[in-house]
PDB file of N, CA and C in Angstrom:
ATOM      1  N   UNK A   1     122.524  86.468 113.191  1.00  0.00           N
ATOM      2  CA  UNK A   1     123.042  85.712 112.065  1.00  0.00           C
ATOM      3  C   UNK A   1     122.488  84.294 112.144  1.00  0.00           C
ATOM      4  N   UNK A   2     122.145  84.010 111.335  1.00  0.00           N
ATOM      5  CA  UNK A   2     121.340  82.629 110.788  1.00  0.00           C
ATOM      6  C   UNK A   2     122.623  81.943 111.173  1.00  0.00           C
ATOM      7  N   UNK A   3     122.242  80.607 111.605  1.00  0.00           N
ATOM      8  CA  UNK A   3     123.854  79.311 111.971  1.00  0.00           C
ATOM      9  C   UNK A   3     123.737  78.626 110.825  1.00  0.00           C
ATOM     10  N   UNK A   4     125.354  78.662 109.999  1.00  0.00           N
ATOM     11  CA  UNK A   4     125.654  78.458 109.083  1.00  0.00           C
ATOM     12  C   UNK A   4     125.784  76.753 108.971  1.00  0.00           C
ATOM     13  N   UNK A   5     126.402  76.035 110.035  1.00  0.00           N
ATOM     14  CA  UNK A   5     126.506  74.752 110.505  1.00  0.00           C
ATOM     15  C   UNK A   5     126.582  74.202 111.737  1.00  0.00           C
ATOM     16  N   UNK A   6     126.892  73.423 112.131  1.00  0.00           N
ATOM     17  CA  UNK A   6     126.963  72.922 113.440  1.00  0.00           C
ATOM     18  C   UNK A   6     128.436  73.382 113.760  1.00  0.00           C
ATOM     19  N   UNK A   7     129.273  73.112 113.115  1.00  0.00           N
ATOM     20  CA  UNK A   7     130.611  72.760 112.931  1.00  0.00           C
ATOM     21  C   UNK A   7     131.511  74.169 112.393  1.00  0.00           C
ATOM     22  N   UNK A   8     130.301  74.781 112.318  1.00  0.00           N
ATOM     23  CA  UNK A   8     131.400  76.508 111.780  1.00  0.00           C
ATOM     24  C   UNK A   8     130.282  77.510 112.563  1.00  0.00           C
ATOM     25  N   UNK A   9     131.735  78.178 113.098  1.00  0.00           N
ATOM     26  CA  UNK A   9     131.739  79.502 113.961  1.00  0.00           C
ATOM     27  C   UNK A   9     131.878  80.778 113.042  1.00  0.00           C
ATOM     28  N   UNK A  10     131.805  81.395 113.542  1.00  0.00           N
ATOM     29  CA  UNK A  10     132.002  83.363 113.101  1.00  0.00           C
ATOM     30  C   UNK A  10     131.973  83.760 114.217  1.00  0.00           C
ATOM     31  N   UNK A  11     133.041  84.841 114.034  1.00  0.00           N
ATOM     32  CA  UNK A  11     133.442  85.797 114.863  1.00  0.00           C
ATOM     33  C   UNK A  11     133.785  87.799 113.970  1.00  0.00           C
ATOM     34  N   UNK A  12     133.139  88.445 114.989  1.00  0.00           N
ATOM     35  CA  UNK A  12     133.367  89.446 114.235  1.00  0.00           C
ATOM     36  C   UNK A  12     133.918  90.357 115.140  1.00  0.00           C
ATOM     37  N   UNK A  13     134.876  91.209 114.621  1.00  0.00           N
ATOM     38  CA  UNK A  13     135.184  92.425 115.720  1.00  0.00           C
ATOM     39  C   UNK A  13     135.517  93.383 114.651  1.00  0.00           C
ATOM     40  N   UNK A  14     135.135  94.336 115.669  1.00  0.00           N
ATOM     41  CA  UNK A  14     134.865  95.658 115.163  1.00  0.00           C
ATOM     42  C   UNK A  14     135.483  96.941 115.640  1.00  0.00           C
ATOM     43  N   UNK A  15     135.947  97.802 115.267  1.00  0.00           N
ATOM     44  CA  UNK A  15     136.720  98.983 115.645  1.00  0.00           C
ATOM     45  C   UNK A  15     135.898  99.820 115.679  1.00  0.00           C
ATOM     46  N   UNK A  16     135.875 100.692 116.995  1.00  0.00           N
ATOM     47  CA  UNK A  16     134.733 101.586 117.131  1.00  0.00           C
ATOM     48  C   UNK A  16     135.507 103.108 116.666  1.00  0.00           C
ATOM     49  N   UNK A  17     136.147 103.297 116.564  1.00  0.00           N
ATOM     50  CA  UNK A  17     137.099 104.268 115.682  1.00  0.00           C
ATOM     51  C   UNK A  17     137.093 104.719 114.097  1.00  0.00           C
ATOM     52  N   UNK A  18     137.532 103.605 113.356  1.00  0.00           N
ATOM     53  CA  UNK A  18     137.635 103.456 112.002  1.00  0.00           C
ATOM     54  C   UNK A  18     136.184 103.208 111.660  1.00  0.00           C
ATOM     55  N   UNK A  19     135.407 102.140 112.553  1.00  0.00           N
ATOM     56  CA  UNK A  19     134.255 101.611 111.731  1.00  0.00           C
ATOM     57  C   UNK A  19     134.302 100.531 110.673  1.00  0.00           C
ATOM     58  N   UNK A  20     135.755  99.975 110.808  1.00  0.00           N
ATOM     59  CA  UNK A  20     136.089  98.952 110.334  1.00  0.00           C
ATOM     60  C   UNK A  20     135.712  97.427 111.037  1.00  0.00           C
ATOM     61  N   UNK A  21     135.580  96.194 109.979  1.00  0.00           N
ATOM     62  CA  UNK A  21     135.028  95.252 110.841  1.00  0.00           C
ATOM     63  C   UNK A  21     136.258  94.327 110.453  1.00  0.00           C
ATOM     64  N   UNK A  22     136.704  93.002 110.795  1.00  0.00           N
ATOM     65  CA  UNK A  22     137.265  91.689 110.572  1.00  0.00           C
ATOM     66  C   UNK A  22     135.981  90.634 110.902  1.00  0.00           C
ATOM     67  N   UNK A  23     135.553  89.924 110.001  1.00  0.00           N
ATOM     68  CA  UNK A  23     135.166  88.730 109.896  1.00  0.00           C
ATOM     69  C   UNK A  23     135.449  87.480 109.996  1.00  0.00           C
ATOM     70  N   UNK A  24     135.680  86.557 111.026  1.00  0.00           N
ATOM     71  CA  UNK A  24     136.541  85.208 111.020  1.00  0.00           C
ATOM     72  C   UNK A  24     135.662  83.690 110.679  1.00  0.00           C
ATOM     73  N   UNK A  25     135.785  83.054 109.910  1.00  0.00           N
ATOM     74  CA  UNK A  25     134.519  81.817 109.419  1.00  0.00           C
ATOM     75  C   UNK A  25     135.281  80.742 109.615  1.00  0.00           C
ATOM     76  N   UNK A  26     134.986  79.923 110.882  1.00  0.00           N
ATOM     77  CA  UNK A  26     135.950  78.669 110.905  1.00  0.00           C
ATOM     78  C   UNK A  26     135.394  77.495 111.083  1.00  0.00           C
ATOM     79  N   UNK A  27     135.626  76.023 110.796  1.00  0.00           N
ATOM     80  CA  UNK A  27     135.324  75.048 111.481  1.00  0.00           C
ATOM     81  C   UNK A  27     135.875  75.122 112.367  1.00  0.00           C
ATOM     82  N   UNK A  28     134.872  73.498 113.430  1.00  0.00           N
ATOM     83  CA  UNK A  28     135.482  73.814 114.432  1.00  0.00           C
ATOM     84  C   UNK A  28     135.902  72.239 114.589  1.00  0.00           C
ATOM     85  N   UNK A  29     136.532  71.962 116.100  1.00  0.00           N
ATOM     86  CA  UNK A  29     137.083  70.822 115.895  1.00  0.00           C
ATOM     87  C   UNK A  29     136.797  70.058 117.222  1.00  0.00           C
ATOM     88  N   UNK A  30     135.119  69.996 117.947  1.00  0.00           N
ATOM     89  CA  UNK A  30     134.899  70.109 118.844  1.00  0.00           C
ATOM     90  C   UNK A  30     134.170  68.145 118.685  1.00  0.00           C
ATOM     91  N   UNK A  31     134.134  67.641 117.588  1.00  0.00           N
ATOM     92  CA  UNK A  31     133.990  66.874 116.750  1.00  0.00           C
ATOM     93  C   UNK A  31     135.012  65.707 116.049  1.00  0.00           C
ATOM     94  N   UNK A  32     134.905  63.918 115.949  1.00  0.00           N
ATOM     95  CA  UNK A  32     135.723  63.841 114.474  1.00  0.00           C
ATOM     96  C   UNK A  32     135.033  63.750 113.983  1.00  0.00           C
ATOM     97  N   UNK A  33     135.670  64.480 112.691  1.00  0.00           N
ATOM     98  CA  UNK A  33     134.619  64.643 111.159  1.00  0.00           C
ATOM     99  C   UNK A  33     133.903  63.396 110.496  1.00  0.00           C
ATOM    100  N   UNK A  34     132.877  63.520 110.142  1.00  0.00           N
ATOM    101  CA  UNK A  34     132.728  62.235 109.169  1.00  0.00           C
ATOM    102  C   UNK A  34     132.870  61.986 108.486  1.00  0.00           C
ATOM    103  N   UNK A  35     133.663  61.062 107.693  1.00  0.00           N
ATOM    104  CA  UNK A  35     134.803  60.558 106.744  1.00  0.00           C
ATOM    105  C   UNK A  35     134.112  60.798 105.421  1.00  0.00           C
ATOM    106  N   UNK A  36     132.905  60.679 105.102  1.00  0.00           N
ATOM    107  CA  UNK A  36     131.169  60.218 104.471  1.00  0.00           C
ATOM    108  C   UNK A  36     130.731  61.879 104.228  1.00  0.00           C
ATOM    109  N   UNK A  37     130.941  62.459 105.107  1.00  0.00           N
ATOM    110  CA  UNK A  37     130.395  64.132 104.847  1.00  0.00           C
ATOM    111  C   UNK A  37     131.324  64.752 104.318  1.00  0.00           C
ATOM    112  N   UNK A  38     131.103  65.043 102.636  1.00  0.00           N
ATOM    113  CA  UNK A  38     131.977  66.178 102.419  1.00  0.00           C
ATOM    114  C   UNK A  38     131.490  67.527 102.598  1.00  0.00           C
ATOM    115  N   UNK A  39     132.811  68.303 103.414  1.00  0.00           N
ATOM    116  CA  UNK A  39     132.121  70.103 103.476  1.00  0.00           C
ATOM    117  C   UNK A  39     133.029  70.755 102.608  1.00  0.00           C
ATOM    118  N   UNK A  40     132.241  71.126 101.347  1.00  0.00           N
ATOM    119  CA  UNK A  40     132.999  71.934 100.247  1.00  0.00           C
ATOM    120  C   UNK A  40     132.279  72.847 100.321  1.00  0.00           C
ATOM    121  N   UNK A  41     131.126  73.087 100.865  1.00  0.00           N
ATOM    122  CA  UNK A  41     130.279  74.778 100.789  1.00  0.00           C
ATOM    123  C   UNK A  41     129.897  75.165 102.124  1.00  0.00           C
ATOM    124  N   UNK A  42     129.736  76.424 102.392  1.00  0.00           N
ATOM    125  CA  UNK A  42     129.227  77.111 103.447  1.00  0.00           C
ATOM    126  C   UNK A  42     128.230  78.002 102.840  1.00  0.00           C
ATOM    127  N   UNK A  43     127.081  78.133 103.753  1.00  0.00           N
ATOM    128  CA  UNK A  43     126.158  79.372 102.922  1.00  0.00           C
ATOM    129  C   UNK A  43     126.697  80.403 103.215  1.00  0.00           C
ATOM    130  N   UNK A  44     126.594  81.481 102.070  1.00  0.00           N
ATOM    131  CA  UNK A  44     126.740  83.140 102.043  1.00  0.00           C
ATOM    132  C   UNK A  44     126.843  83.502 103.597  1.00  0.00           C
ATOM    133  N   UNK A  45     127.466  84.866 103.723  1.00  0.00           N
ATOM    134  CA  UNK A  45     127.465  85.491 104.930  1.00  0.00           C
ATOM    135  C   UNK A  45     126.861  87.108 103.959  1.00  0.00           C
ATOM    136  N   UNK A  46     126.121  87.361 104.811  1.00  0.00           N
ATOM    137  CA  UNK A  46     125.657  88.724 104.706  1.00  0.00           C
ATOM    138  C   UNK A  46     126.214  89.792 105.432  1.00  0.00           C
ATOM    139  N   UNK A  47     127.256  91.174 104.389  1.00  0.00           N
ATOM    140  CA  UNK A  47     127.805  91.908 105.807  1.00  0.00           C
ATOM    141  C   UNK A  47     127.037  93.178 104.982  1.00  0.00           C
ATOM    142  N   UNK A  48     127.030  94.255 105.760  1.00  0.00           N
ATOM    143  CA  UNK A  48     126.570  95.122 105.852  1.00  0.00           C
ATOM    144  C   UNK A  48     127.709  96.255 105.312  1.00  0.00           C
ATOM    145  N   UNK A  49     127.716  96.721 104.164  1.00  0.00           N
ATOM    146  CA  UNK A  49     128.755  98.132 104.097  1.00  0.00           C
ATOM    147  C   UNK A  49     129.402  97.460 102.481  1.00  0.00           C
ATOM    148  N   UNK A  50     131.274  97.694 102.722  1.00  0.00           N
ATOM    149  CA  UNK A  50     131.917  97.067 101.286  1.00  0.00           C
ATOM    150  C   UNK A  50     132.396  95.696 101.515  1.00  0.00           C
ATOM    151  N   UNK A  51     133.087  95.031 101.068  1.00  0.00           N
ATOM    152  CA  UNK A  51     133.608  93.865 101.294  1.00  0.00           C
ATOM    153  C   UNK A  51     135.570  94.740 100.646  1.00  0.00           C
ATOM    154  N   UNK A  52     136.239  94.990 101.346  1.00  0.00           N
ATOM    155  CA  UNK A  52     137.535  95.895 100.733  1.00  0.00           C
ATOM    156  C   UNK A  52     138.283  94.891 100.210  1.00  0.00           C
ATOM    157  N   UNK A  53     138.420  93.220 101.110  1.00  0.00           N
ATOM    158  CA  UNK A  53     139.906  92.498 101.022  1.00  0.00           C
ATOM    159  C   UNK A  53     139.482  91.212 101.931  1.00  0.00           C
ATOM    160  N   UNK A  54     140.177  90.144 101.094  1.00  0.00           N
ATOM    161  CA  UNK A  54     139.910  88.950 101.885  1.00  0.00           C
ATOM    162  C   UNK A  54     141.329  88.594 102.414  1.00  0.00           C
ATOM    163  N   UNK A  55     141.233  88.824 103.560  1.00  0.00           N
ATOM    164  CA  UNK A  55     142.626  88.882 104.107  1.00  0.00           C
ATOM    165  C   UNK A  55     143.705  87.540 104.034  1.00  0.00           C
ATOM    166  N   UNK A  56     143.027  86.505 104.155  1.00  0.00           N
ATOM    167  CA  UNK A  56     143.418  84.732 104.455  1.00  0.00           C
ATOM    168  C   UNK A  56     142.326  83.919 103.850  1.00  0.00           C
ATOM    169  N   UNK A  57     142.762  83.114 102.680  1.00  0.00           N
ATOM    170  CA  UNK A  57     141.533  82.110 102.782  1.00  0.00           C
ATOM    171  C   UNK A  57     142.238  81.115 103.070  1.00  0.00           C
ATOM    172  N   UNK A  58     142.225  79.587 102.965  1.00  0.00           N
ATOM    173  CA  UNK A  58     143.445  78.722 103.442  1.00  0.00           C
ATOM    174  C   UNK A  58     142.147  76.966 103.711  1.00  0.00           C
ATOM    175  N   UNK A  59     142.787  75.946 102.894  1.00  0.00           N
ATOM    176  CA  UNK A  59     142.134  75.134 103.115  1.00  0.00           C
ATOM    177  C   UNK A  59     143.399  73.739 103.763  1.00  0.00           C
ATOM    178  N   UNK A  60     142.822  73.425 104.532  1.00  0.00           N
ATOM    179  CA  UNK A  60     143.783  71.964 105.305  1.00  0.00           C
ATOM    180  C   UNK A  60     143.243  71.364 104.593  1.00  0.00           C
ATOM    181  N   UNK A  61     143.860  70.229 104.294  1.00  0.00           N
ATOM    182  CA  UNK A  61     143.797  68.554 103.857  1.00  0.00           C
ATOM    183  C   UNK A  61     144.291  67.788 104.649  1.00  0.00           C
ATOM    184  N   UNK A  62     143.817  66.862 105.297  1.00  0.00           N
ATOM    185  CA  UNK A  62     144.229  65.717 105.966  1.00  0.00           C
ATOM    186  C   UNK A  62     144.426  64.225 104.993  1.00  0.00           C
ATOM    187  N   UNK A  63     145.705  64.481 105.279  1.00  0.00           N
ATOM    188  CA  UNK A  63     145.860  62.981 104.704  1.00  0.00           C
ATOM    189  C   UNK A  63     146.338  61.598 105.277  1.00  0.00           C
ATOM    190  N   UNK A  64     145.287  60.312 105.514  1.00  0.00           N
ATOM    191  CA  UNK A  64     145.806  59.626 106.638  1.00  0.00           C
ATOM    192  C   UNK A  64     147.349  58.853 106.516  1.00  0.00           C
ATOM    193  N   UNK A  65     147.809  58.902 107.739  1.00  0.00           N
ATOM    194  CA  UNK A  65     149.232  58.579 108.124  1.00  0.00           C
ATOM    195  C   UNK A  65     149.516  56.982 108.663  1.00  0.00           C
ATOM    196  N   UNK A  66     149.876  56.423 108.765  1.00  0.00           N
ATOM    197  CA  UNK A  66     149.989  54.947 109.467  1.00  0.00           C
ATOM    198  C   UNK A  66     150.508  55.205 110.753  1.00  0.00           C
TER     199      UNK A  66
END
């Protein structure tokens, strides 16, 4: 798999049974962000087979605190 960013991981696991997969696409937080970089896109992921169900999508907002 081509690296999508510096800052986002994938993880995949797979059931050797079903033949079913889970896909996980995360930032990471190994980093502080730069205030200046917005990340509103990730490139495509390419999977192989159907796409059935997007189980979780979910976006944080940070908003600064005093």
């Amino acid at each position: 798999m081509d690296q999508m960013d510096a800052d986002i991981v994938a993880v995949t696991r797979h059931c050797p049974e079903t033949h079913q997969s889970v896909v996980l696409v995360a930032y990471t937080a190994f980093s502080h962000p730069d205030p200046y970089y917005k990340r509103d896109y990730i490139k495509p992921i390419r999977v192989e087979g159907t796409v059935d169900e997007v189980i979780l999508e979910a976006t944080l907002i940070h908003k600064n605190a005093k």
